[in-house]
PDB file of N, CA and C in Angstrom:
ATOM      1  N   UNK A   1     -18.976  15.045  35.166  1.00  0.00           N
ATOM      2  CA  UNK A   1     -18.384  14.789  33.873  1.00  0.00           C
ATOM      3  C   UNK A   1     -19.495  14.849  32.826  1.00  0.00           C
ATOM      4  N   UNK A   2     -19.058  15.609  31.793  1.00  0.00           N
ATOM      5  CA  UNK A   2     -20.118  15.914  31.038  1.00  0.00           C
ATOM      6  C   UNK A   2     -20.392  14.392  29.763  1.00  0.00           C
ATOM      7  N   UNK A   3     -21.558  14.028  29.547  1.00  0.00           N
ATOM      8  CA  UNK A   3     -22.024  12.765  28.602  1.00  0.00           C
ATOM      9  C   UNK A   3     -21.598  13.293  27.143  1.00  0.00           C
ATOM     10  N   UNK A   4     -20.295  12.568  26.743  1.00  0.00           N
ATOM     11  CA  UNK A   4     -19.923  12.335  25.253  1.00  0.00           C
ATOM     12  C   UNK A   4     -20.417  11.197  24.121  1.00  0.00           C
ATOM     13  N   UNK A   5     -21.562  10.737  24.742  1.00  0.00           N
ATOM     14  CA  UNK A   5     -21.886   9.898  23.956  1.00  0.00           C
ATOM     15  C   UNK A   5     -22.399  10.572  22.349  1.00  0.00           C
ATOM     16  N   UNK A   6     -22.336   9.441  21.744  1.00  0.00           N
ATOM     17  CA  UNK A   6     -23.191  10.190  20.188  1.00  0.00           C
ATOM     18  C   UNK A   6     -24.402  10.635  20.475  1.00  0.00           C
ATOM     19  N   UNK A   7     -25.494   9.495  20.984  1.00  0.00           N
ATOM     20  CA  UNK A   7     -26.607  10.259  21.152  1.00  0.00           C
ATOM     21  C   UNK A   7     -26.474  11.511  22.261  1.00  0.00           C
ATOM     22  N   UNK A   8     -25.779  11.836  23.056  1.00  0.00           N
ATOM     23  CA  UNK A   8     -25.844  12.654  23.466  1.00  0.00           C
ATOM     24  C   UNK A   8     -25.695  14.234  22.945  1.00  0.00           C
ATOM     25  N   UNK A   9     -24.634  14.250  21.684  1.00  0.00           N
ATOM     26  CA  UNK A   9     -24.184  15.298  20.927  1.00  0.00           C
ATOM     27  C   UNK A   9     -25.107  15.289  19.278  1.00  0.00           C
ATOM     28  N   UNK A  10     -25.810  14.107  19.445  1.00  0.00           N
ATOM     29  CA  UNK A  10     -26.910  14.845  18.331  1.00  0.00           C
ATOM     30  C   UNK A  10     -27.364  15.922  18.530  1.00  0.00           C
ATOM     31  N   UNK A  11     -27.387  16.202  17.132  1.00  0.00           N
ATOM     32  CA  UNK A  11     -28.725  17.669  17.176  1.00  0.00           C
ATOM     33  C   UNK A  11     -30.113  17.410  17.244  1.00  0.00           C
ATOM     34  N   UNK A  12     -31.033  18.055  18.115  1.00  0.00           N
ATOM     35  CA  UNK A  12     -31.849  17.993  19.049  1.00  0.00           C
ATOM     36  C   UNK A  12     -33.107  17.842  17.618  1.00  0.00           C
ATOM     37  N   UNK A  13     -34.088  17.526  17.927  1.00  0.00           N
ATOM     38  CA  UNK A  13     -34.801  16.587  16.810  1.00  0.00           C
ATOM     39  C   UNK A  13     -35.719  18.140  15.910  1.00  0.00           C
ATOM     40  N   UNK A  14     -35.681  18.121  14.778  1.00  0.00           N
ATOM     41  CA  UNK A  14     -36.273  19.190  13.884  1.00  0.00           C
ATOM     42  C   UNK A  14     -37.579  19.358  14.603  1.00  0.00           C
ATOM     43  N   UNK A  15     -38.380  20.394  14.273  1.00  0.00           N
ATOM     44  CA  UNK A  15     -39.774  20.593  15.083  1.00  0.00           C
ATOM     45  C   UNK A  15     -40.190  21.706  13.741  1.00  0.00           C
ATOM     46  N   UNK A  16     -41.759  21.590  13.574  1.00  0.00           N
ATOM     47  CA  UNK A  16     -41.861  22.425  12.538  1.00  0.00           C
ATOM     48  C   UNK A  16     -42.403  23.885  12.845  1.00  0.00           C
ATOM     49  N   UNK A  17     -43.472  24.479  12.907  1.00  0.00           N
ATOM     50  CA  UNK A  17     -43.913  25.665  12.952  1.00  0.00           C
ATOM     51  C   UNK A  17     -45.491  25.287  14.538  1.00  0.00           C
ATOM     52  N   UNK A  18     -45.822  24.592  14.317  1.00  0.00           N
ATOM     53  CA  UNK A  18     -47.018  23.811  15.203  1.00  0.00           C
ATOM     54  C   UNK A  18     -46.322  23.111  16.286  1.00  0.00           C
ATOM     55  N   UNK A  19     -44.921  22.994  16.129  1.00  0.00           N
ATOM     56  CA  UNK A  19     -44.499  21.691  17.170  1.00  0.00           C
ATOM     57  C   UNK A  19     -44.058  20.580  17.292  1.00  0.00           C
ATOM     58  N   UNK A  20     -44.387  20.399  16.077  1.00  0.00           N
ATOM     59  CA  UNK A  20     -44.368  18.588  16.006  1.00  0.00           C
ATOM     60  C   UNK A  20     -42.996  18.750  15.453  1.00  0.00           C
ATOM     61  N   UNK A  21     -42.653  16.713  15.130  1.00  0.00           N
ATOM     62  CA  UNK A  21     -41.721  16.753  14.986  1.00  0.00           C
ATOM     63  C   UNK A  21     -41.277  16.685  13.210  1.00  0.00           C
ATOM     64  N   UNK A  22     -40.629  17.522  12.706  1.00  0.00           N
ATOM     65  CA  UNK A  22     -40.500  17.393  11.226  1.00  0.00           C
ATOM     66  C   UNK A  22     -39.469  16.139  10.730  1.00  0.00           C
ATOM     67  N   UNK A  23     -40.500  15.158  10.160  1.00  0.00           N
ATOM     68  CA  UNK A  23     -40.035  13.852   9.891  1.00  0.00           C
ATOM     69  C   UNK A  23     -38.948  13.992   9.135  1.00  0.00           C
ATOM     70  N   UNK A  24     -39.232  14.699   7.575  1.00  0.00           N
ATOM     71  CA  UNK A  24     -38.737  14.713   6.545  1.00  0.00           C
ATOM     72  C   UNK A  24     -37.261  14.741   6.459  1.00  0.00           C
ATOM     73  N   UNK A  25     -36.646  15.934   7.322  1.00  0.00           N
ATOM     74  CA  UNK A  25     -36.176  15.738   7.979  1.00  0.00           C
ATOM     75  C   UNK A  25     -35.295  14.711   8.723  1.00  0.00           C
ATOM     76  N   UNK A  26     -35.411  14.458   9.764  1.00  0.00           N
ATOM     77  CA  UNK A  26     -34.776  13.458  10.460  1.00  0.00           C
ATOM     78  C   UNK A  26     -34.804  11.941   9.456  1.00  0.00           C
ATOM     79  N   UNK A  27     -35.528  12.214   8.536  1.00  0.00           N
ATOM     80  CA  UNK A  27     -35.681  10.996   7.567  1.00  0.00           C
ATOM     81  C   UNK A  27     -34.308  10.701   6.761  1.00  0.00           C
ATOM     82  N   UNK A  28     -34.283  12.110   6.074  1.00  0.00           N
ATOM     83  CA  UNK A  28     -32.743  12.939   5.448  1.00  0.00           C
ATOM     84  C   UNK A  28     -31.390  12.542   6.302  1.00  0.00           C
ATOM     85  N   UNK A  29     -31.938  12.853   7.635  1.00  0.00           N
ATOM     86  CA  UNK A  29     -30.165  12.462   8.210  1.00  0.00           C
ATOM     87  C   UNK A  29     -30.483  10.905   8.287  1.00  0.00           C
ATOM     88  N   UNK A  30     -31.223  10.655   9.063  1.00  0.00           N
ATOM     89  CA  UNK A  30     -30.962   8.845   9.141  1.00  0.00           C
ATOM     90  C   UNK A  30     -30.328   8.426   7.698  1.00  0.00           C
ATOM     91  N   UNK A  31     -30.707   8.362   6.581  1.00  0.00           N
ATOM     92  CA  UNK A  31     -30.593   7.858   5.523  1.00  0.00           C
ATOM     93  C   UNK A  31     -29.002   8.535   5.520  1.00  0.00           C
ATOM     94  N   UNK A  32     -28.669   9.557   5.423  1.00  0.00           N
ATOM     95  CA  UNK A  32     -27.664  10.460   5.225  1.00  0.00           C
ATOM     96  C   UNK A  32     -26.347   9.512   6.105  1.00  0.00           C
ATOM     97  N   UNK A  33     -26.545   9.430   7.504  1.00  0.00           N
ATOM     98  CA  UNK A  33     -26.016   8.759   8.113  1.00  0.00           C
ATOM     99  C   UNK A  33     -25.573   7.262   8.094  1.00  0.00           C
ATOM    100  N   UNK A  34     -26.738   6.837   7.465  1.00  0.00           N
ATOM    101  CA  UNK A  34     -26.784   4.920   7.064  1.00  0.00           C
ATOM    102  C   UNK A  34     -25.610   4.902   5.913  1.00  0.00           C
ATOM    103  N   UNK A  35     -25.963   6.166   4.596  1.00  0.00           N
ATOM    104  CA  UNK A  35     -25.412   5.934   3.557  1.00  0.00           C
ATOM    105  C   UNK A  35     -23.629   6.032   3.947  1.00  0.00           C
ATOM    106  N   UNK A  36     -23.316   6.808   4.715  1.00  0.00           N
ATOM    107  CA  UNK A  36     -21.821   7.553   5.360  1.00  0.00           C
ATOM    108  C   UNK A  36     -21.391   6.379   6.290  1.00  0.00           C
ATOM    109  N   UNK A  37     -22.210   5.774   6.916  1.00  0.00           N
ATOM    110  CA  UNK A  37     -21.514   4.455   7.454  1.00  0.00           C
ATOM    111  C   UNK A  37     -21.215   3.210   6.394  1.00  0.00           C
ATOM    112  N   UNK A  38     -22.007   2.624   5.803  1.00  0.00           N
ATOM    113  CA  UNK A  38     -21.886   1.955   4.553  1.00  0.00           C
ATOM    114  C   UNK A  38     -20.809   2.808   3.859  1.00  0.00           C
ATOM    115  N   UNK A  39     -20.712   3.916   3.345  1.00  0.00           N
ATOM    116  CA  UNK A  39     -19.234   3.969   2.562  1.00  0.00           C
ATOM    117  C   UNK A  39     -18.256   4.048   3.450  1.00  0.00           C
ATOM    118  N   UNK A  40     -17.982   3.905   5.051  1.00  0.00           N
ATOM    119  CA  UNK A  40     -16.983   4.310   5.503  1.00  0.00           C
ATOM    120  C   UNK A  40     -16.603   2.580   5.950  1.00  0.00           C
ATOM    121  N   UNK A  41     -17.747   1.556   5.248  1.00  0.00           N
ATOM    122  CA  UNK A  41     -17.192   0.287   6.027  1.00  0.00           C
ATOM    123  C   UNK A  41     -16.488  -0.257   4.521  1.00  0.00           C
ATOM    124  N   UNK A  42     -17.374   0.342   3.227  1.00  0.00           N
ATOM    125  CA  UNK A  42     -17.049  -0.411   1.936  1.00  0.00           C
ATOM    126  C   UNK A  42     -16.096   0.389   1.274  1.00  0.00           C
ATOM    127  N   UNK A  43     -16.289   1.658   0.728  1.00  0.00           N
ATOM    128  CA  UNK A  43     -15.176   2.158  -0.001  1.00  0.00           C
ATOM    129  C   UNK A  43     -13.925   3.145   0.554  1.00  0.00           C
ATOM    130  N   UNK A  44     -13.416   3.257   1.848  1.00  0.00           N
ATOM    131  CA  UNK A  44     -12.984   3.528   2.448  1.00  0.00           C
ATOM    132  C   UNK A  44     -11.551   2.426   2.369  1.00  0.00           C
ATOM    133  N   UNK A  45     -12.024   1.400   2.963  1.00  0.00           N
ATOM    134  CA  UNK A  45     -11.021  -0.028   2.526  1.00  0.00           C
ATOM    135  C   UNK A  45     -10.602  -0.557   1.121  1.00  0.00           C
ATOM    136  N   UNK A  46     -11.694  -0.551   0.651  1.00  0.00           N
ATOM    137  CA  UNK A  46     -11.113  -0.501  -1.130  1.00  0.00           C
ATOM    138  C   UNK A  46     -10.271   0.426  -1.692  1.00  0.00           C
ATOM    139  N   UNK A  47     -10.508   1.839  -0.993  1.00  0.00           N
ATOM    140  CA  UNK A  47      -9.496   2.796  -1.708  1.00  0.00           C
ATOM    141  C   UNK A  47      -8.161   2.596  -0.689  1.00  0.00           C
ATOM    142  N   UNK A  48      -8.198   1.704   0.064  1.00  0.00           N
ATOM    143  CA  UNK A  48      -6.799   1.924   0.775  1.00  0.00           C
ATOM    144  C   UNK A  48      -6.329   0.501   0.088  1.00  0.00           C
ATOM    145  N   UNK A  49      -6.729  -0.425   0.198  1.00  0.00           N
ATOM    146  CA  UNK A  49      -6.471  -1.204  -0.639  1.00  0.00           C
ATOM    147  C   UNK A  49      -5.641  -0.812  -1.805  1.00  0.00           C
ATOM    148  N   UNK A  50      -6.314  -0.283  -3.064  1.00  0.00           N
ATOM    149  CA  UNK A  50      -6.297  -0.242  -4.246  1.00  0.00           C
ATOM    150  C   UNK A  50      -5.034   1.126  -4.037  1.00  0.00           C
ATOM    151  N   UNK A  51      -4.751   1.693  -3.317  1.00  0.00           N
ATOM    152  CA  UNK A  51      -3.320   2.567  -3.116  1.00  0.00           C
ATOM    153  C   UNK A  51      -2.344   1.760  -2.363  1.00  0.00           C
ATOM    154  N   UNK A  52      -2.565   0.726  -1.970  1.00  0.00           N
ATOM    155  CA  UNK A  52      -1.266  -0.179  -1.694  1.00  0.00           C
ATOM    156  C   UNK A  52      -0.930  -0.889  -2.586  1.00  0.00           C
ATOM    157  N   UNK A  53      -1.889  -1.946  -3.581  1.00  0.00           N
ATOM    158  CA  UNK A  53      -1.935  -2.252  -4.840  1.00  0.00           C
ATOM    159  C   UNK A  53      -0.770  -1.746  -5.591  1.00  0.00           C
ATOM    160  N   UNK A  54      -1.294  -0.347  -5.959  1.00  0.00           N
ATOM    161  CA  UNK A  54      -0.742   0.546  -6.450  1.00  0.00           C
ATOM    162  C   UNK A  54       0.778   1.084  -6.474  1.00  0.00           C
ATOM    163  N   UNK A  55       0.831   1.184  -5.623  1.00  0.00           N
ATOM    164  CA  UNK A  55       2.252   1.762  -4.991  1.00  0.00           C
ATOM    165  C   UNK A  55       3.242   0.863  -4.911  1.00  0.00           C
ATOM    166  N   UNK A  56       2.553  -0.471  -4.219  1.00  0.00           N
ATOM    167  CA  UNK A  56       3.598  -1.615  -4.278  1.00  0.00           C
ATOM    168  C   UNK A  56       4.193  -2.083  -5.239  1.00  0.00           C
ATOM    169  N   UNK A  57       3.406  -1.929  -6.780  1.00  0.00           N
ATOM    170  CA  UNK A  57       3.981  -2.612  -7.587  1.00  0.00           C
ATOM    171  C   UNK A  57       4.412  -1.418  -8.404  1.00  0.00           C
ATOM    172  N   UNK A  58       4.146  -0.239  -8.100  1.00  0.00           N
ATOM    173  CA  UNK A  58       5.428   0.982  -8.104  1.00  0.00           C
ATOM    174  C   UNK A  58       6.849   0.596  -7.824  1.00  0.00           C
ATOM    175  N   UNK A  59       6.885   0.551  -6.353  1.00  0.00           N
ATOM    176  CA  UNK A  59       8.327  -0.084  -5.673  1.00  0.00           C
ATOM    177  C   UNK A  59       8.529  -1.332  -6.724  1.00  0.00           C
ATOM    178  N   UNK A  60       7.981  -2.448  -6.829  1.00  0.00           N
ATOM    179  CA  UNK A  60       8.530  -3.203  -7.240  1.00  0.00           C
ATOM    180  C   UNK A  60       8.963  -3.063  -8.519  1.00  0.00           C
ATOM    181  N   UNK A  61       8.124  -2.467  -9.662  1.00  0.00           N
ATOM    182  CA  UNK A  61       9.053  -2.041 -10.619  1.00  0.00           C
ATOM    183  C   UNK A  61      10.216  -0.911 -10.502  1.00  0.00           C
ATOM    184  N   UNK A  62      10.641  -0.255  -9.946  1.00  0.00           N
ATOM    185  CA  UNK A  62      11.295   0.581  -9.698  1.00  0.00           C
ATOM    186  C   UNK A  62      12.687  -0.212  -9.292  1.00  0.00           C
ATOM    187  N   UNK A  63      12.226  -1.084  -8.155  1.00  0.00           N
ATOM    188  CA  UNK A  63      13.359  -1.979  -7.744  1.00  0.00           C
ATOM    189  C   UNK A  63      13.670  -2.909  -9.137  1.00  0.00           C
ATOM    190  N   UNK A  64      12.962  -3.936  -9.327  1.00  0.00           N
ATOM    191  CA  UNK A  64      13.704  -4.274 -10.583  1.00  0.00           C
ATOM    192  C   UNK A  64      14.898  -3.523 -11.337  1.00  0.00           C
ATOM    193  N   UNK A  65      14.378  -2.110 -12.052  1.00  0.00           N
ATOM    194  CA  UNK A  65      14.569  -1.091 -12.722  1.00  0.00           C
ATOM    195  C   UNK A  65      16.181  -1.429 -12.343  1.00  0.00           C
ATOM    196  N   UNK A  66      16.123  -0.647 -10.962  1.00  0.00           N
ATOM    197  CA  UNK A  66      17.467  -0.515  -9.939  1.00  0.00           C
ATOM    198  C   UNK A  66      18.302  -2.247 -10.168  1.00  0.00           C
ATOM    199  N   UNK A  67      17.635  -2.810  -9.884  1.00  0.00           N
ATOM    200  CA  UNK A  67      18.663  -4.035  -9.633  1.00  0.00           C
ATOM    201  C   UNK A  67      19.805  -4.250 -11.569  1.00  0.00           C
ATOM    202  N   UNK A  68      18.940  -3.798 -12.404  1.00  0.00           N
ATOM    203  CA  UNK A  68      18.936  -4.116 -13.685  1.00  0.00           C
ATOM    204  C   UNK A  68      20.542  -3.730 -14.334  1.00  0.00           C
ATOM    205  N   UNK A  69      19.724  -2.699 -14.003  1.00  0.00           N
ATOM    206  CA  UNK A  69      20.601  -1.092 -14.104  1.00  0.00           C
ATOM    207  C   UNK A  69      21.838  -1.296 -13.261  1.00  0.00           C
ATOM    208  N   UNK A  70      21.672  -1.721 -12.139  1.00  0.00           N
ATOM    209  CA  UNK A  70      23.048  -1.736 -10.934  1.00  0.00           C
ATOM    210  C   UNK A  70      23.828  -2.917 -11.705  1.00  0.00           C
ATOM    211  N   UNK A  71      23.695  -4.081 -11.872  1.00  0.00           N
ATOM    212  CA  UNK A  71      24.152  -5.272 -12.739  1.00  0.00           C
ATOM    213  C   UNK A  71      24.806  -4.651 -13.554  1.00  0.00           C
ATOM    214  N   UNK A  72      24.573  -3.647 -14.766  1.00  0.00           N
ATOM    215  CA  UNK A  72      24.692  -3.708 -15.373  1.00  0.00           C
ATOM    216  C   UNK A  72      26.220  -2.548 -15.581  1.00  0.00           C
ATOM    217  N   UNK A  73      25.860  -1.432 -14.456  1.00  0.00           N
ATOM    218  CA  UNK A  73      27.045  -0.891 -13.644  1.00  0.00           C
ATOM    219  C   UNK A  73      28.141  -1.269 -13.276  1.00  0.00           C
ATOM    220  N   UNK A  74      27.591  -2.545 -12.899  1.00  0.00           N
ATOM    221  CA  UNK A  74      29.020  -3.503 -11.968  1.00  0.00           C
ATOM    222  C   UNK A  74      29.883  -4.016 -13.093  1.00  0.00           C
ATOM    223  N   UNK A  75      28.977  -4.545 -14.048  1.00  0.00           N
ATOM    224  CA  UNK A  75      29.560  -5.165 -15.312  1.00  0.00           C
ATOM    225  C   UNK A  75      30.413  -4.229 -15.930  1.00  0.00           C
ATOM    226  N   UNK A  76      29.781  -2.954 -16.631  1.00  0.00           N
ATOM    227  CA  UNK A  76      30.815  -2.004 -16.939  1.00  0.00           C
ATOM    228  C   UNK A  76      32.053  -1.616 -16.211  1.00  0.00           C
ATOM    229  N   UNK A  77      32.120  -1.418 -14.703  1.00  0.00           N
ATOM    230  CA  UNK A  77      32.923  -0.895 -13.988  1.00  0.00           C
ATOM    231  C   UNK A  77      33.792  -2.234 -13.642  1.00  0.00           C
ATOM    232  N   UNK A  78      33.670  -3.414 -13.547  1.00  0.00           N
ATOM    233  CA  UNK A  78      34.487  -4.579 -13.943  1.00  0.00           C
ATOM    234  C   UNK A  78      35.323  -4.312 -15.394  1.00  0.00           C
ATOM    235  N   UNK A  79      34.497  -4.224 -16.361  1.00  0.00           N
ATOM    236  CA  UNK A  79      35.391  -4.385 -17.428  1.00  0.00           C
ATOM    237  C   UNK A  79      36.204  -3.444 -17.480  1.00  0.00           C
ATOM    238  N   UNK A  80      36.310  -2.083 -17.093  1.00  0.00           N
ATOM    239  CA  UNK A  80      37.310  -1.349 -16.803  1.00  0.00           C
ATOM    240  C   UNK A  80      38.000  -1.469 -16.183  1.00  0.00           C
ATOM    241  N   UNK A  81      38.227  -2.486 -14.536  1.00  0.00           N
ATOM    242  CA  UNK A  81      38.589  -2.344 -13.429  1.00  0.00           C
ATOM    243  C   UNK A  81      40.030  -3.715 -13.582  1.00  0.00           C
ATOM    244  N   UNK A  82      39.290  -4.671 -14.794  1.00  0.00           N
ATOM    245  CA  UNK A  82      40.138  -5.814 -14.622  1.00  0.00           C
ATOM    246  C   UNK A  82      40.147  -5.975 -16.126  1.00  0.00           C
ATOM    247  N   UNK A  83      41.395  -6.639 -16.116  1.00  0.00           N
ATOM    248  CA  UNK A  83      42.145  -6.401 -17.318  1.00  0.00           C
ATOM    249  C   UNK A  83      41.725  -7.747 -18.002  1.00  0.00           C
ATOM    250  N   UNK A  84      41.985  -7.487 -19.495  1.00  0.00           N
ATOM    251  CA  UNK A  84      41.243  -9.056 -20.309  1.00  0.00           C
ATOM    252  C   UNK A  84      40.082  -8.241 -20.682  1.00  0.00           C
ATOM    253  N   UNK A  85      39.019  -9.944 -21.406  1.00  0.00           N
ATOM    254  CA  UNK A  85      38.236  -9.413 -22.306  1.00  0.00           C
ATOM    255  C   UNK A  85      37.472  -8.978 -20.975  1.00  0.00           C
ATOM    256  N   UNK A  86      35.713  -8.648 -21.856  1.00  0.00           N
ATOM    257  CA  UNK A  86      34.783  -8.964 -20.714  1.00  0.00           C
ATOM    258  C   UNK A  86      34.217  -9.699 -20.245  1.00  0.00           C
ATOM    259  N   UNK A  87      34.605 -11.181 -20.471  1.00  0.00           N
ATOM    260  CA  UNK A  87      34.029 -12.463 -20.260  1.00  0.00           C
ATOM    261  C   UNK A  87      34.463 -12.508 -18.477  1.00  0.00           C
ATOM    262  N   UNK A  88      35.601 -12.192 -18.387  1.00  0.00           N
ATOM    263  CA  UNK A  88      36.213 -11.836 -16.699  1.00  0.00           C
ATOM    264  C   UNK A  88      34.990 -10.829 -16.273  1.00  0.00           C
ATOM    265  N   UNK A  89      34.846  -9.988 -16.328  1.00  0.00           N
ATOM    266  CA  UNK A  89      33.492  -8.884 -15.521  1.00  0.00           C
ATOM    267  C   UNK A  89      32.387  -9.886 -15.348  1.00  0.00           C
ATOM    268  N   UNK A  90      31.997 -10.538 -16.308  1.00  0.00           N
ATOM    269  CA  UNK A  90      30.504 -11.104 -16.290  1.00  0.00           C
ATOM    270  C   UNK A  90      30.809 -12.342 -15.680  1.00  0.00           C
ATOM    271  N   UNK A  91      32.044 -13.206 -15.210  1.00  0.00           N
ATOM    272  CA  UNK A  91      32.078 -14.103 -14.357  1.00  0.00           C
ATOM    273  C   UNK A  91      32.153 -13.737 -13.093  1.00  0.00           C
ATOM    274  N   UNK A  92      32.809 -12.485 -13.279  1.00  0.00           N
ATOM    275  CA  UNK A  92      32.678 -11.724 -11.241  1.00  0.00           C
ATOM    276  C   UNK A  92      31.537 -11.605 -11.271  1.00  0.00           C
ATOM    277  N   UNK A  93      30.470 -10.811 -11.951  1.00  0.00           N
ATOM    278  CA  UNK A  93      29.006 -10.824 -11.498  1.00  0.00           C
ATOM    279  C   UNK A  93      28.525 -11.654 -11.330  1.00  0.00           C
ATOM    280  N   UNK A  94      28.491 -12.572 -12.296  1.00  0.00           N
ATOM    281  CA  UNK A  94      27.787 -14.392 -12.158  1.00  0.00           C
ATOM    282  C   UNK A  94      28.307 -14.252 -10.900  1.00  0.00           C
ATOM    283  N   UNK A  95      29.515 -14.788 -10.588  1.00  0.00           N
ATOM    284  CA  UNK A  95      29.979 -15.701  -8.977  1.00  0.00           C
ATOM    285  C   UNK A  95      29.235 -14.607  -8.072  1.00  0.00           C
ATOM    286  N   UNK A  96      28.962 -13.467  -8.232  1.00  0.00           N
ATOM    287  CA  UNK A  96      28.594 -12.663  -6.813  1.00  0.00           C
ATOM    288  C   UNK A  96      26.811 -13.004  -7.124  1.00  0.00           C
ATOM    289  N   UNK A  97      26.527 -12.819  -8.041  1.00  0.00           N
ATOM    290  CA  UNK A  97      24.857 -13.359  -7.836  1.00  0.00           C
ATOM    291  C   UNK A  97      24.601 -14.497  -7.319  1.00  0.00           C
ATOM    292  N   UNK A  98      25.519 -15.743  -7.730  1.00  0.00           N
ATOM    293  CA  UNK A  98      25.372 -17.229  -7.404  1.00  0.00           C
ATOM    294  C   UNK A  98      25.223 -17.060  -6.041  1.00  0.00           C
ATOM    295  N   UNK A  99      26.432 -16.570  -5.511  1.00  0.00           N
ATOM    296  CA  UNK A  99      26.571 -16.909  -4.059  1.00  0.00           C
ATOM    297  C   UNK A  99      25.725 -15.995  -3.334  1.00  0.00           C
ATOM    298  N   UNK A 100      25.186 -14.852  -3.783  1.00  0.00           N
ATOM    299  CA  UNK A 100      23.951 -13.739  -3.120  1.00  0.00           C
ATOM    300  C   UNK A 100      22.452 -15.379  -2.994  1.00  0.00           C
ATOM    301  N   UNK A 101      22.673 -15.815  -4.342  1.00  0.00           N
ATOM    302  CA  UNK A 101      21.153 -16.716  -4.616  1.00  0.00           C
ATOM    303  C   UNK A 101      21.915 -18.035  -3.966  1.00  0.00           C
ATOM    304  N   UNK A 102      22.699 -18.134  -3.342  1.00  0.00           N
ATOM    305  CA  UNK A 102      22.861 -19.674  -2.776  1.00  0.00           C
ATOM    306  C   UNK A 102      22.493 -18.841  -1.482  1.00  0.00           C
ATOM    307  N   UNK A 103      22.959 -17.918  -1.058  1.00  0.00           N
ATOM    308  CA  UNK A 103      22.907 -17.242   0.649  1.00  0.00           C
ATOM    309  C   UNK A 103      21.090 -17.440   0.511  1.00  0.00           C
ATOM    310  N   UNK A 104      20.543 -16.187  -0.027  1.00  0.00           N
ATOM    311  CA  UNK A 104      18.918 -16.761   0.428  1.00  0.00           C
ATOM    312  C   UNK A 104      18.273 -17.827  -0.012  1.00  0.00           C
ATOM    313  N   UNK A 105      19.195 -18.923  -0.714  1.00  0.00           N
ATOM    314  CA  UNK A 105      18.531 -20.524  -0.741  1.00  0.00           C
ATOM    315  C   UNK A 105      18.240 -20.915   0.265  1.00  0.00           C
ATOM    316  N   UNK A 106      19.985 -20.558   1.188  1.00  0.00           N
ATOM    317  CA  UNK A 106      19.954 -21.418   2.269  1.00  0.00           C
ATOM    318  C   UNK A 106      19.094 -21.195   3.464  1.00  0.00           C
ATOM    319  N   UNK A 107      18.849 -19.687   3.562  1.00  0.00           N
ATOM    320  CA  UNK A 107      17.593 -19.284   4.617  1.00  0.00           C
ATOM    321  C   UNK A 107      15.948 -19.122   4.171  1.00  0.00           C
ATOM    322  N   UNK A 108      15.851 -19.784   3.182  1.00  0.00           N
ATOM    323  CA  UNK A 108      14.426 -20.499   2.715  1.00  0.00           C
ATOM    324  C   UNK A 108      13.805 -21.263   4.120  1.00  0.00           C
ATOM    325  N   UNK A 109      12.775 -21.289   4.073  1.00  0.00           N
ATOM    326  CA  UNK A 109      11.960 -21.889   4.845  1.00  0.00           C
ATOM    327  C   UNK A 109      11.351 -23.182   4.321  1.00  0.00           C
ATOM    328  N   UNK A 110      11.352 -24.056   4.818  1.00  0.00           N
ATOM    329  CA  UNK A 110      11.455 -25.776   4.087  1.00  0.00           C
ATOM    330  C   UNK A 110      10.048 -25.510   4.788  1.00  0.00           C
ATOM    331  N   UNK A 111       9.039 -26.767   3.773  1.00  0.00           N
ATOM    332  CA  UNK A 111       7.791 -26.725   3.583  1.00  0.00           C
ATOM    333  C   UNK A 111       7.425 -27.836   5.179  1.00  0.00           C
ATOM    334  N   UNK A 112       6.634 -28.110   5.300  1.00  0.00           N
ATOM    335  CA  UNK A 112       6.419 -29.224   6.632  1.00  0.00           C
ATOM    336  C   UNK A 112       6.150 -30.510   5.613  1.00  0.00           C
TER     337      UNK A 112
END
């Protein structure tokens, strides 16, 4: 079985014209390498971070948006649907929000 280790699949160490080994070189990748681990521990996570950030409070305005807007649907399509003023539409919505916000009262999680 052939050795997959990292050090094994490095590239084999610079050498200059005489033999030796060309520091400058291998100086370049070490550093090169240090710097690519350090950004892959620090800004790697920050940018995933900062796109969930992001996005989430995308969705969440968006949802608002939707909930606003849908309310406001129901209300219209009540006042067409049932006869009288519109004080009847906006009490069907009230009673259906109440009882939507009493339902996840009741599956709240009580503090210890």
């Amino acid at each position: 079985m052939a050795d997959t280790s990292p050090a094994s699949r490095a590239a084999p160490p610079a050498t200059g014209r005489d033999g030796h080994d060309d520091w400058p070189v291998q100086a370049a990748d070490t550093i090169e390498r240090v710097v690519g681990a350090v950004r892959d521990k620090t800004a790697v996570p920050l940018d995933r971070a900062a796109r969930v950030l992001v996005y989430g409070l995308l969705v969440a305005v968006l949802a608002v948006t939707s909930l606003v807007l849908l309310a406001v649907a129901a209300v219209r399509g009540l006042d067409e649907a049932v006869p009288g003023d519109v004080w009847a539409a906006h009490l069907i919505t009230g009673g259906i929000f109440t009882l939507a916000g009493l339902f996840l009262w009741s599956k709240r999680s009580r503090r210890a």
